[in-house]
PDB file of N, CA and C in Angstrom:
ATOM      1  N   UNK A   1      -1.782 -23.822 -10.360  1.00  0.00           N
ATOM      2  CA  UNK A   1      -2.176 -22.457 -10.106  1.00  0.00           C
ATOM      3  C   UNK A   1      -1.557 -22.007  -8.771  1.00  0.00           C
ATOM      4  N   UNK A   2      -0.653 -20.794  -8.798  1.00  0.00           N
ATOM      5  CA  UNK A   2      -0.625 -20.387  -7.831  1.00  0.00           C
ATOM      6  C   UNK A   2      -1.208 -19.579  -6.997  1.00  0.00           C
ATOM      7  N   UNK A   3      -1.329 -19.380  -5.503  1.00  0.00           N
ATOM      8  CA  UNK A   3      -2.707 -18.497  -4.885  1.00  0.00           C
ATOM      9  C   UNK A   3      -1.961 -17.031  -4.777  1.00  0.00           C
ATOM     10  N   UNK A   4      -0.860 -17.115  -4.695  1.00  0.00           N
ATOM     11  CA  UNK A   4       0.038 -15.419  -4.453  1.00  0.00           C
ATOM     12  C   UNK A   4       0.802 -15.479  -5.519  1.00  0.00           C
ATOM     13  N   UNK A   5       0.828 -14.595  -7.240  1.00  0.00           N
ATOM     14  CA  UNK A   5       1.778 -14.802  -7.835  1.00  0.00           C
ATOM     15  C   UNK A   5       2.369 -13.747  -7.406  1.00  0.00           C
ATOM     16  N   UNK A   6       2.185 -12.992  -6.997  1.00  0.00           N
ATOM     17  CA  UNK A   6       2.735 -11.710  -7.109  1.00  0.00           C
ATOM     18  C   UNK A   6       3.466 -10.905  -5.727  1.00  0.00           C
ATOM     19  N   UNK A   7       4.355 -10.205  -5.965  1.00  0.00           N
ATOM     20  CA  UNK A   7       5.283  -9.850  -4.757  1.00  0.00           C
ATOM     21  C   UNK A   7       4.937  -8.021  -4.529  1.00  0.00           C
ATOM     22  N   UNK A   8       4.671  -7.596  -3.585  1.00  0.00           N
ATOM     23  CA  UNK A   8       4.507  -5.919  -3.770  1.00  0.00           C
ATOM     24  C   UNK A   8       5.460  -5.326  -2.325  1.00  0.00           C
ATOM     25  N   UNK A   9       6.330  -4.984  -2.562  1.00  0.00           N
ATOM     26  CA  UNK A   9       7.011  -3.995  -1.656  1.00  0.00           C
ATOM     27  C   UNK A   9       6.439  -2.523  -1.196  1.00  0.00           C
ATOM     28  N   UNK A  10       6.261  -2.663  -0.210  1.00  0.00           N
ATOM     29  CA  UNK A  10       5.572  -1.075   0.173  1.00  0.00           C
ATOM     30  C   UNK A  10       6.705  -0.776   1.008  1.00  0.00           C
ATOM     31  N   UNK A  11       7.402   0.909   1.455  1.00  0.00           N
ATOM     32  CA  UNK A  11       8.369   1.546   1.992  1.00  0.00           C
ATOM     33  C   UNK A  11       7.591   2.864   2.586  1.00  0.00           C
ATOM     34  N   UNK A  12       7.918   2.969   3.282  1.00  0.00           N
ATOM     35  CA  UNK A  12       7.668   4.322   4.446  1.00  0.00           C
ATOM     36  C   UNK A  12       8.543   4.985   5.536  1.00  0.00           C
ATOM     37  N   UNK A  13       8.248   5.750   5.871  1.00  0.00           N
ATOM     38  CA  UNK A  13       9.231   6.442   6.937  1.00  0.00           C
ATOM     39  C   UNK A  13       8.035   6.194   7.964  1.00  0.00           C
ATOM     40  N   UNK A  14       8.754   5.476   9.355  1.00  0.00           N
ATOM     41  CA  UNK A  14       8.048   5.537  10.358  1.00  0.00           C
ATOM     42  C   UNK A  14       7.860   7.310  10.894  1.00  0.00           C
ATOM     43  N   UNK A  15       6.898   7.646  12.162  1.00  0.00           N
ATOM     44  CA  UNK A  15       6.792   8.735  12.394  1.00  0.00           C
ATOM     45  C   UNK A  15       7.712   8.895  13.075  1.00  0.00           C
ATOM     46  N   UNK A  16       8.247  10.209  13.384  1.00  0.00           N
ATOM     47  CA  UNK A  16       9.843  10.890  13.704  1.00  0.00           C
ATOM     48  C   UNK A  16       9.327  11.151  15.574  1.00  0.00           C
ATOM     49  N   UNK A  17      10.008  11.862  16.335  1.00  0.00           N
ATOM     50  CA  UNK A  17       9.994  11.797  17.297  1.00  0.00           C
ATOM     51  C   UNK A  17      10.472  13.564  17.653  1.00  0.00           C
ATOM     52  N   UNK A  18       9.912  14.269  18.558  1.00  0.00           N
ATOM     53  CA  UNK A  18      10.273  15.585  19.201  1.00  0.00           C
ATOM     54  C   UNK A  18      10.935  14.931  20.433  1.00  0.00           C
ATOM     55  N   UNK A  19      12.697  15.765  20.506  1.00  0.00           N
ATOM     56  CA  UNK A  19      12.879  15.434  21.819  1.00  0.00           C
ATOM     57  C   UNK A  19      13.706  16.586  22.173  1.00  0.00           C
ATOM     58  N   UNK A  20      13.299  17.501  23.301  1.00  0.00           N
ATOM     59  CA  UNK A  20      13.745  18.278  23.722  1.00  0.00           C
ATOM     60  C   UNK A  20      13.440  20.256  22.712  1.00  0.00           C
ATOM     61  N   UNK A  21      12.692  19.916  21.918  1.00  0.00           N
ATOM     62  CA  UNK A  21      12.073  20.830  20.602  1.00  0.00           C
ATOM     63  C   UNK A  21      12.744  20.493  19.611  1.00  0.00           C
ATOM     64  N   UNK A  22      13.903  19.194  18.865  1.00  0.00           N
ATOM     65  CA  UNK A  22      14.640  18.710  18.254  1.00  0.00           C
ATOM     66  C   UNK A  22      13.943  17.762  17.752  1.00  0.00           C
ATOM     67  N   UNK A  23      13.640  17.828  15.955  1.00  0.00           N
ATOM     68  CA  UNK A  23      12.992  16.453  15.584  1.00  0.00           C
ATOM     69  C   UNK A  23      13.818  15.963  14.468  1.00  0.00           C
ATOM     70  N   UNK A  24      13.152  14.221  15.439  1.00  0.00           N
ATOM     71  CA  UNK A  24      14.263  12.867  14.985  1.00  0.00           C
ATOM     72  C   UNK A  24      13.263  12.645  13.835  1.00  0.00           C
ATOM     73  N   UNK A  25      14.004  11.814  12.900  1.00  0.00           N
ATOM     74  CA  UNK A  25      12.868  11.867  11.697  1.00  0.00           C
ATOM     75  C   UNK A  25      12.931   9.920  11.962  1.00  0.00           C
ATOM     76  N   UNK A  26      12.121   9.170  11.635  1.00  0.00           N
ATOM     77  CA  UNK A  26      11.723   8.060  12.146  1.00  0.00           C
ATOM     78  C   UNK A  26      12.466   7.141  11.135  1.00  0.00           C
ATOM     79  N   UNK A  27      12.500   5.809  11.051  1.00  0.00           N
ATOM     80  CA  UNK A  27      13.340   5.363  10.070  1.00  0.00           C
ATOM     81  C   UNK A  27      12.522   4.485   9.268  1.00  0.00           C
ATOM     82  N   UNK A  28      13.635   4.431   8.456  1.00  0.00           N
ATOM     83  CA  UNK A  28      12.586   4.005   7.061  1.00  0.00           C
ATOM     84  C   UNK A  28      12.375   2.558   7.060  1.00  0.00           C
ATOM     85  N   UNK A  29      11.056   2.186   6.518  1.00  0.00           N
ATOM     86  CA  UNK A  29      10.427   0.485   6.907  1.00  0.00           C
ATOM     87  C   UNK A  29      10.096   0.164   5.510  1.00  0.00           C
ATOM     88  N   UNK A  30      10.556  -1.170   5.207  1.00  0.00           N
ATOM     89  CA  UNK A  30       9.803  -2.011   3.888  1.00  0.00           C
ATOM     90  C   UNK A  30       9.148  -3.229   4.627  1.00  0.00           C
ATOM     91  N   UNK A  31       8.311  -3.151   3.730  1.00  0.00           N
ATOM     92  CA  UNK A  31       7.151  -4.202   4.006  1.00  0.00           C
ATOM     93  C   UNK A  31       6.930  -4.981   2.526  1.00  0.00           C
ATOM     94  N   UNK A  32       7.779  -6.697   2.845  1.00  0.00           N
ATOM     95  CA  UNK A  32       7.433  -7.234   1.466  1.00  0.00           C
ATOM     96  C   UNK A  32       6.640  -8.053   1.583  1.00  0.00           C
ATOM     97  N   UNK A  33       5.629  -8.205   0.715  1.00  0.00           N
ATOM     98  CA  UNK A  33       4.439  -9.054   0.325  1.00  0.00           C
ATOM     99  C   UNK A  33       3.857 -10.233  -0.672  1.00  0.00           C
ATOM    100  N   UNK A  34       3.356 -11.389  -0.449  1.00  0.00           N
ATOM    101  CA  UNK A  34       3.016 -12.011  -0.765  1.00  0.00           C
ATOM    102  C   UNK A  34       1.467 -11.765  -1.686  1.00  0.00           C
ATOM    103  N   UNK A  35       1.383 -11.886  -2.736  1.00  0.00           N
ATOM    104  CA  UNK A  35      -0.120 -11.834  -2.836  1.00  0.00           C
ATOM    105  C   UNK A  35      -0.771 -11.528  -4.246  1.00  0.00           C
ATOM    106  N   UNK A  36      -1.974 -11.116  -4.301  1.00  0.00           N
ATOM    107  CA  UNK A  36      -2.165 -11.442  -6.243  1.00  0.00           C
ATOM    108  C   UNK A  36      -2.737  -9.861  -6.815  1.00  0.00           C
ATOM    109  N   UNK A  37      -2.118  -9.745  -7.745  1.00  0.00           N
ATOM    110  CA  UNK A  37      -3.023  -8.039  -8.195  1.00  0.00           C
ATOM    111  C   UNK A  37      -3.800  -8.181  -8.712  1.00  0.00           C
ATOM    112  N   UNK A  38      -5.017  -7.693  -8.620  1.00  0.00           N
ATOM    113  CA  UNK A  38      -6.104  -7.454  -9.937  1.00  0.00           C
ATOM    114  C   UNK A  38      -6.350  -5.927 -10.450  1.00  0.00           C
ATOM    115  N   UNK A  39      -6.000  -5.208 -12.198  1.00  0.00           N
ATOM    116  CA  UNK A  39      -5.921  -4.916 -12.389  1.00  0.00           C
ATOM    117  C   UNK A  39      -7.504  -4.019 -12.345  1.00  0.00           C
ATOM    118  N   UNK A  40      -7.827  -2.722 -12.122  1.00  0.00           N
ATOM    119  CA  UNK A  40      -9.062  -1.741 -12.262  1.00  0.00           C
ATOM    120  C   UNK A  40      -9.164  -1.860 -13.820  1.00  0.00           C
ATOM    121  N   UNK A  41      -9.798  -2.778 -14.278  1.00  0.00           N
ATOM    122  CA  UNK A  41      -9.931  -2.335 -15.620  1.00  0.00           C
ATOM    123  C   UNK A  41     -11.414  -1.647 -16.019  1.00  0.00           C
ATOM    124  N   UNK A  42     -12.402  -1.442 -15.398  1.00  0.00           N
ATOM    125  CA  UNK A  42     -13.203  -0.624 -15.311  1.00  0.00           C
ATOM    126  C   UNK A  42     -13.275   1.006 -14.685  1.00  0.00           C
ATOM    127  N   UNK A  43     -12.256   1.088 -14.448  1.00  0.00           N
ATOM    128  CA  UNK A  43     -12.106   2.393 -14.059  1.00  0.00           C
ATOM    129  C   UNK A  43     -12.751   2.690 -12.583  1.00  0.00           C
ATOM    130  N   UNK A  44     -13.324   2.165 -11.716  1.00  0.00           N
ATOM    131  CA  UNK A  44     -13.984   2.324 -10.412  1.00  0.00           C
ATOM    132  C   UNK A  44     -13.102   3.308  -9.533  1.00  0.00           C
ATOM    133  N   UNK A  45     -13.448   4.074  -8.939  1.00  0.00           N
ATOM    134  CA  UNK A  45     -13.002   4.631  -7.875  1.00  0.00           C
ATOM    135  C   UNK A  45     -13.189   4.158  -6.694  1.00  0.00           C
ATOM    136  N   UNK A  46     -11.943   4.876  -5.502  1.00  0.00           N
ATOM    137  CA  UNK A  46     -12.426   4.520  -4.129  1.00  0.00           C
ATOM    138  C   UNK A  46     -11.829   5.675  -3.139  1.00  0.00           C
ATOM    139  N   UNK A  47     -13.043   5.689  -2.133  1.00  0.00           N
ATOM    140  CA  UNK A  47     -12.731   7.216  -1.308  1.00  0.00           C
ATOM    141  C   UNK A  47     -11.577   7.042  -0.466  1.00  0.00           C
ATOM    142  N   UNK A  48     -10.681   8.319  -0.619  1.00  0.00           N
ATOM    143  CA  UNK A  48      -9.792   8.127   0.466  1.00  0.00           C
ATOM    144  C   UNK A  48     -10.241   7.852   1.643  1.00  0.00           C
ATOM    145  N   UNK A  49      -9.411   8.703   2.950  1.00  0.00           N
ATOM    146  CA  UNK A  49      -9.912   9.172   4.592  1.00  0.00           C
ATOM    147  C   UNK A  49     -10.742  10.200   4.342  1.00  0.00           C
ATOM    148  N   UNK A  50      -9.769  11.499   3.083  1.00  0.00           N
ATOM    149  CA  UNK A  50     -10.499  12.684   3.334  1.00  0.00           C
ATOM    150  C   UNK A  50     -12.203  12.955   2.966  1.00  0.00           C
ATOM    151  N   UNK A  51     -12.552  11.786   2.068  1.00  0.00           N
ATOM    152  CA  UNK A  51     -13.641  11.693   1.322  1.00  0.00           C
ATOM    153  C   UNK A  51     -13.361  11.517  -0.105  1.00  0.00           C
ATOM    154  N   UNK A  52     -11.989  11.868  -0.807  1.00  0.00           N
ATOM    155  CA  UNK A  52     -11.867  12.185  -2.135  1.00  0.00           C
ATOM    156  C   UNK A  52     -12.041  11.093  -2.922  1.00  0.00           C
ATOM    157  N   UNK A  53     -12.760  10.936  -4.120  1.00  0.00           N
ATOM    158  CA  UNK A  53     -12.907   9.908  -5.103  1.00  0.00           C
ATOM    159  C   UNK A  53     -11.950   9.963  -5.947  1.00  0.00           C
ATOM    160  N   UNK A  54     -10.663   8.699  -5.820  1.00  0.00           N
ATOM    161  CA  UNK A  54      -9.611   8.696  -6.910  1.00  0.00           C
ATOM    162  C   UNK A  54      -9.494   7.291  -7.553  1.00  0.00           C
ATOM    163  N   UNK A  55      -9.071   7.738  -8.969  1.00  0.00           N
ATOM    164  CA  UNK A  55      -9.182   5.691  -9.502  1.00  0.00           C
ATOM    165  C   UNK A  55      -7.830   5.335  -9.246  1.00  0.00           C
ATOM    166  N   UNK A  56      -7.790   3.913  -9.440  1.00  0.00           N
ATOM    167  CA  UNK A  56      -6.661   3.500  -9.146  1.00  0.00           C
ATOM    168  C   UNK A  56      -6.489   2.485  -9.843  1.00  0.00           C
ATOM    169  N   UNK A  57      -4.966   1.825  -9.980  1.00  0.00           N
ATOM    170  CA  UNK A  57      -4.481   1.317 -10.797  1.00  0.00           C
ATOM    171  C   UNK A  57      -4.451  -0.589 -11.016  1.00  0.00           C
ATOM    172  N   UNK A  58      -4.735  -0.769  -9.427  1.00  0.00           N
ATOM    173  CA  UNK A  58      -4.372  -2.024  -8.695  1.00  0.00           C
ATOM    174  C   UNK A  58      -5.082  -2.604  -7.647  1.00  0.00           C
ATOM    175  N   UNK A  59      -5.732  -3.741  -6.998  1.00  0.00           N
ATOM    176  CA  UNK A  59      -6.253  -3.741  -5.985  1.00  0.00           C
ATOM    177  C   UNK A  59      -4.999  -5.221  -5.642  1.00  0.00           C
ATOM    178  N   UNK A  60      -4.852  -5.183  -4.624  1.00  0.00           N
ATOM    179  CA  UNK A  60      -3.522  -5.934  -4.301  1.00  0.00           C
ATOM    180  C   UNK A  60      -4.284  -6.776  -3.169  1.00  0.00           C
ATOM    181  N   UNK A  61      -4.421  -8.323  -3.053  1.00  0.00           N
ATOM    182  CA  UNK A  61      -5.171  -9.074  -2.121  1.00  0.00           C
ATOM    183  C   UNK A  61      -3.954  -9.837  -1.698  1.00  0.00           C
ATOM    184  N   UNK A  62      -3.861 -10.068  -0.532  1.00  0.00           N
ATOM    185  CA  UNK A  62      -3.226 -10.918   0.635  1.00  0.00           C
ATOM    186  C   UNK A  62      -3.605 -10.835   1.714  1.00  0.00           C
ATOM    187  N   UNK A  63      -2.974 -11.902   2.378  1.00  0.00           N
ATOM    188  CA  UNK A  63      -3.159 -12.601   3.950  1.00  0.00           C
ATOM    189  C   UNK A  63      -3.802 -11.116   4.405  1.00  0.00           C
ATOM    190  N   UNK A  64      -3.846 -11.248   5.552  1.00  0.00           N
ATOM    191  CA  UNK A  64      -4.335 -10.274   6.778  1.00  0.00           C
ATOM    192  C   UNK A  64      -3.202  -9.798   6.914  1.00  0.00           C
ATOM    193  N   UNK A  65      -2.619  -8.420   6.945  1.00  0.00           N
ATOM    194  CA  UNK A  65      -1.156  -7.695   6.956  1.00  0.00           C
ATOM    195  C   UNK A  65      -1.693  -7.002   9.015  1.00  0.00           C
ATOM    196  N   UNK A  66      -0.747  -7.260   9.781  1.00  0.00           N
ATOM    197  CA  UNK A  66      -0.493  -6.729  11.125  1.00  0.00           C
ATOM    198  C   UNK A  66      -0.342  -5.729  11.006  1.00  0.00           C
ATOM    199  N   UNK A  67       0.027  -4.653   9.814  1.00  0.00           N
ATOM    200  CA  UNK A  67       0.781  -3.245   9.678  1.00  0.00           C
ATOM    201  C   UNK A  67      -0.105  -2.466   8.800  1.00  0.00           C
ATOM    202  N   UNK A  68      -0.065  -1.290   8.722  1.00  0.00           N
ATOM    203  CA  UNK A  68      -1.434  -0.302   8.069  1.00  0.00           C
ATOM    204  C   UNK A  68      -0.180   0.791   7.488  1.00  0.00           C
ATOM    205  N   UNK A  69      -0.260   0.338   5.623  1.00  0.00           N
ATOM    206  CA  UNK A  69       0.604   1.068   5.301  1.00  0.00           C
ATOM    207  C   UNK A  69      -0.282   2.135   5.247  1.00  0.00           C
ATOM    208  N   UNK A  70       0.587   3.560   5.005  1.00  0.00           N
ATOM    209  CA  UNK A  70       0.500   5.324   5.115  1.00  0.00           C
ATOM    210  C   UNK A  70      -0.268   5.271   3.530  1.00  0.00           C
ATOM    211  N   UNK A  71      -0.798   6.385   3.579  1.00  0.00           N
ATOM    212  CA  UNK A  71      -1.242   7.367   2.290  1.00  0.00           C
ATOM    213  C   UNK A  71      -0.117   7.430   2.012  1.00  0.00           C
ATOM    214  N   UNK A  72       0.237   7.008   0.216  1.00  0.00           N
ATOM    215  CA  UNK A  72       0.994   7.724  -0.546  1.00  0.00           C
ATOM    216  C   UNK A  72       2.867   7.308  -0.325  1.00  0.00           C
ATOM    217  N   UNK A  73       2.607   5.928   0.609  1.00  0.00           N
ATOM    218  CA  UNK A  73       3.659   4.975   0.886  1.00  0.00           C
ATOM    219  C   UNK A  73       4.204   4.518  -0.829  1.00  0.00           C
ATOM    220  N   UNK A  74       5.583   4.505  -1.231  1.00  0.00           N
ATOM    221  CA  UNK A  74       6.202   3.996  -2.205  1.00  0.00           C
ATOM    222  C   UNK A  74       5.590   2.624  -2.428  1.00  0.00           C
ATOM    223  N   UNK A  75       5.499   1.803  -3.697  1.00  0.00           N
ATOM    224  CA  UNK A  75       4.948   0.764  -4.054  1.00  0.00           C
ATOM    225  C   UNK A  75       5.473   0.415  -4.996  1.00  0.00           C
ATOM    226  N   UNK A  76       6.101  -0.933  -5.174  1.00  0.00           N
ATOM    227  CA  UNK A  76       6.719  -1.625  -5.910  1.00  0.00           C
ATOM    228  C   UNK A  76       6.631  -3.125  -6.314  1.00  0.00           C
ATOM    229  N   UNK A  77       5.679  -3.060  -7.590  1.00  0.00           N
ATOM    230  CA  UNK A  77       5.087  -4.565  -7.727  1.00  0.00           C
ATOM    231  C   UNK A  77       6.431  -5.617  -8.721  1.00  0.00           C
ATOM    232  N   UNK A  78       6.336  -6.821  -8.335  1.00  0.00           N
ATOM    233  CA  UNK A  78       6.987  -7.250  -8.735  1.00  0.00           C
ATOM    234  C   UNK A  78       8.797  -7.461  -9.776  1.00  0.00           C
ATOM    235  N   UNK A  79       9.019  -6.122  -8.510  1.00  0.00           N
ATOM    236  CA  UNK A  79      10.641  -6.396  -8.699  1.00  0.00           C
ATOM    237  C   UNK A  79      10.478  -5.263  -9.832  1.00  0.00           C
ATOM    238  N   UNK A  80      10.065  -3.810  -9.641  1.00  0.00           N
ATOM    239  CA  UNK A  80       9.802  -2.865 -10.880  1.00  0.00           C
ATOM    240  C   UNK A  80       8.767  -2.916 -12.059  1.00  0.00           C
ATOM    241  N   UNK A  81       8.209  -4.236 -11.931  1.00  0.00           N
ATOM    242  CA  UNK A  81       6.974  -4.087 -13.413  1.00  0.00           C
ATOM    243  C   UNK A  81       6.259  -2.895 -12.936  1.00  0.00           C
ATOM    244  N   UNK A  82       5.566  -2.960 -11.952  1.00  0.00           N
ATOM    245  CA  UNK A  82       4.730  -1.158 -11.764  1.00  0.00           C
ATOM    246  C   UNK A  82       5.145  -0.646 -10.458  1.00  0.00           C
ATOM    247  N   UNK A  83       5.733   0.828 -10.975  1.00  0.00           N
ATOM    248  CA  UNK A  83       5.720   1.032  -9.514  1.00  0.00           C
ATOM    249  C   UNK A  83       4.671   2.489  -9.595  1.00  0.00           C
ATOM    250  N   UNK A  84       4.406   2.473  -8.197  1.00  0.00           N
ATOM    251  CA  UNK A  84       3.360   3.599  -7.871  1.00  0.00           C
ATOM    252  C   UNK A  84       3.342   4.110  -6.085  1.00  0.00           C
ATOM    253  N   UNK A  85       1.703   4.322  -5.416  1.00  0.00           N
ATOM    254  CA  UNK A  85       2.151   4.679  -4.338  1.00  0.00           C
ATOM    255  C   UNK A  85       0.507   3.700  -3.408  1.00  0.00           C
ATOM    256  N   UNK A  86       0.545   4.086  -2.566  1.00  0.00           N
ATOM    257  CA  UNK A  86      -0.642   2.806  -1.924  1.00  0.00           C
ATOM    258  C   UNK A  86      -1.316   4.448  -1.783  1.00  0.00           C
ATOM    259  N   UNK A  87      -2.390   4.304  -2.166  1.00  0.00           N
ATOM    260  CA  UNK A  87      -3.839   4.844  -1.804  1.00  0.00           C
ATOM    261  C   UNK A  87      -4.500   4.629  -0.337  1.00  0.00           C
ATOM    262  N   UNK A  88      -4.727   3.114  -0.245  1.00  0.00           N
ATOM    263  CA  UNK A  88      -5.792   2.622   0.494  1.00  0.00           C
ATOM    264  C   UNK A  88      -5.293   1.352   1.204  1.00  0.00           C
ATOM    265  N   UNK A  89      -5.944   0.911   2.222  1.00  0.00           N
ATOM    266  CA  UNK A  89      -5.664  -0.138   2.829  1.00  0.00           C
ATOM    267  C   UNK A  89      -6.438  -0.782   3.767  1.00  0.00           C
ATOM    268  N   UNK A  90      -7.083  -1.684   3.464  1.00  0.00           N
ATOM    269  CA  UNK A  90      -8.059  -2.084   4.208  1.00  0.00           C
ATOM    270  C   UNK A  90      -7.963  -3.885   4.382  1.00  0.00           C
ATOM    271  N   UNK A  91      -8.118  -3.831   6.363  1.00  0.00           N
ATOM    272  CA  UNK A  91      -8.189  -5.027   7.116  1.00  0.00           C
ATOM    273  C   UNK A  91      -9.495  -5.753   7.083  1.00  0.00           C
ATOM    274  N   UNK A  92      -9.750  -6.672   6.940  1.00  0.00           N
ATOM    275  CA  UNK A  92     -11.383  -7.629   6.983  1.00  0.00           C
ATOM    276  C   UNK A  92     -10.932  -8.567   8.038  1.00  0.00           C
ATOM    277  N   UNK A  93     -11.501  -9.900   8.141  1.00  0.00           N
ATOM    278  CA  UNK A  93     -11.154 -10.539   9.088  1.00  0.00           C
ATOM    279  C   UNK A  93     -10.574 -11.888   8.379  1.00  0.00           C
ATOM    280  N   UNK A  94     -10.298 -11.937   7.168  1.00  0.00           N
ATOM    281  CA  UNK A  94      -9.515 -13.379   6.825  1.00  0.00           C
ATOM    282  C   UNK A  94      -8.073 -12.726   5.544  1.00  0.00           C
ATOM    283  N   UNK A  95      -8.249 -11.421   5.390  1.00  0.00           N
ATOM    284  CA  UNK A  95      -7.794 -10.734   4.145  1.00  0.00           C
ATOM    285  C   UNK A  95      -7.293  -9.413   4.157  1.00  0.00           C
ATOM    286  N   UNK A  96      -6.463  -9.010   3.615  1.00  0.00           N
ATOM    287  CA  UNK A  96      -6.127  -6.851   3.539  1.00  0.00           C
ATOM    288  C   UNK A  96      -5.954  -7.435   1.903  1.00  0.00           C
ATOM    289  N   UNK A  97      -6.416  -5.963   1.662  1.00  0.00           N
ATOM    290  CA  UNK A  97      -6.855  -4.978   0.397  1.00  0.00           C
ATOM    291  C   UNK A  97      -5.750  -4.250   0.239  1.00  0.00           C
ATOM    292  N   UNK A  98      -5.350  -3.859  -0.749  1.00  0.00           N
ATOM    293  CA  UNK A  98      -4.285  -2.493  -1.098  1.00  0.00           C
ATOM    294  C   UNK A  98      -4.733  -1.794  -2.069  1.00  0.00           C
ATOM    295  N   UNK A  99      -5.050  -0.699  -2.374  1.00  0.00           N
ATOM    296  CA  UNK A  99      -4.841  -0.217  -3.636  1.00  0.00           C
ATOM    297  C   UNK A  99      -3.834   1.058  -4.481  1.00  0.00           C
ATOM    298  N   UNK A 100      -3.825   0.688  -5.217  1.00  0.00           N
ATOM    299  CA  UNK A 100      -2.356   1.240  -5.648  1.00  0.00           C
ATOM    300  C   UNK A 100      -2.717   2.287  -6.948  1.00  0.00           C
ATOM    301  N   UNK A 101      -1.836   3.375  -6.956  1.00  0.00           N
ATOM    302  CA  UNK A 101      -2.313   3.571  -8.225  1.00  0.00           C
ATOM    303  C   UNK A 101      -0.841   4.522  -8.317  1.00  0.00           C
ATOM    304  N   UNK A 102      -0.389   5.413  -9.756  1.00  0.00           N
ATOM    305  CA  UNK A 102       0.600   5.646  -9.783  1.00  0.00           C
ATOM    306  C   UNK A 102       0.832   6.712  -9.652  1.00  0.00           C
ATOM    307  N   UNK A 103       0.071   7.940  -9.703  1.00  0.00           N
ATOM    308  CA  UNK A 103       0.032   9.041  -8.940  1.00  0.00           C
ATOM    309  C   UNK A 103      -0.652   9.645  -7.373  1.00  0.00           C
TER     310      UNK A 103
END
């Protein structure tokens, strides 16, 4: 048995920069991952920041991630089987959460 079958690429544009009233647009970051999906097959929702209740497609478990992907960051599970966008992201103290869904 393996403990991570699964690989998920998340991509973002870092935030851009004002310099001089001229904006730099920030550059673009992938973040590849180790770790296992479990599929929402009950349909559960989970609140964004804003409060909104949306379902989602994926809950994505690995290590403790140093980095806090964006709302609505590109998502790419295993080399194209699903792709979608990260919802959610949440740090604990042995683990991060992802959840993914495709709109």
């Amino acid at each position: 048995m393996v403990r991570y079958p699964d690989t998920l690429v998340i991509t973002y544009q870092e935030d851009g920069t004002f310099t001089d009233g001229d904006y730099t647009a920030g550059s673009e970051v992938e973040k590849t991952i180790e770790g296992r999906k479990e599929a929402n097959g009950k349909g559960s929702l989970i609140a964004t920041e804003d409060g909104a209740q949306i379902a989602y497609d994926y809950v994505f478990y690995t290590e403790l991630q140093e980095f806090e992907a964006p709302f609505n960051s590109a998502a790419n599970l295993n080399d194209g089987e699903w792709t979608g966008k990260v919802k959610r992201q949440a740090n604990s103290q042995t683990k991060t959460r992802i959840w993914l869904s495709r709109t």
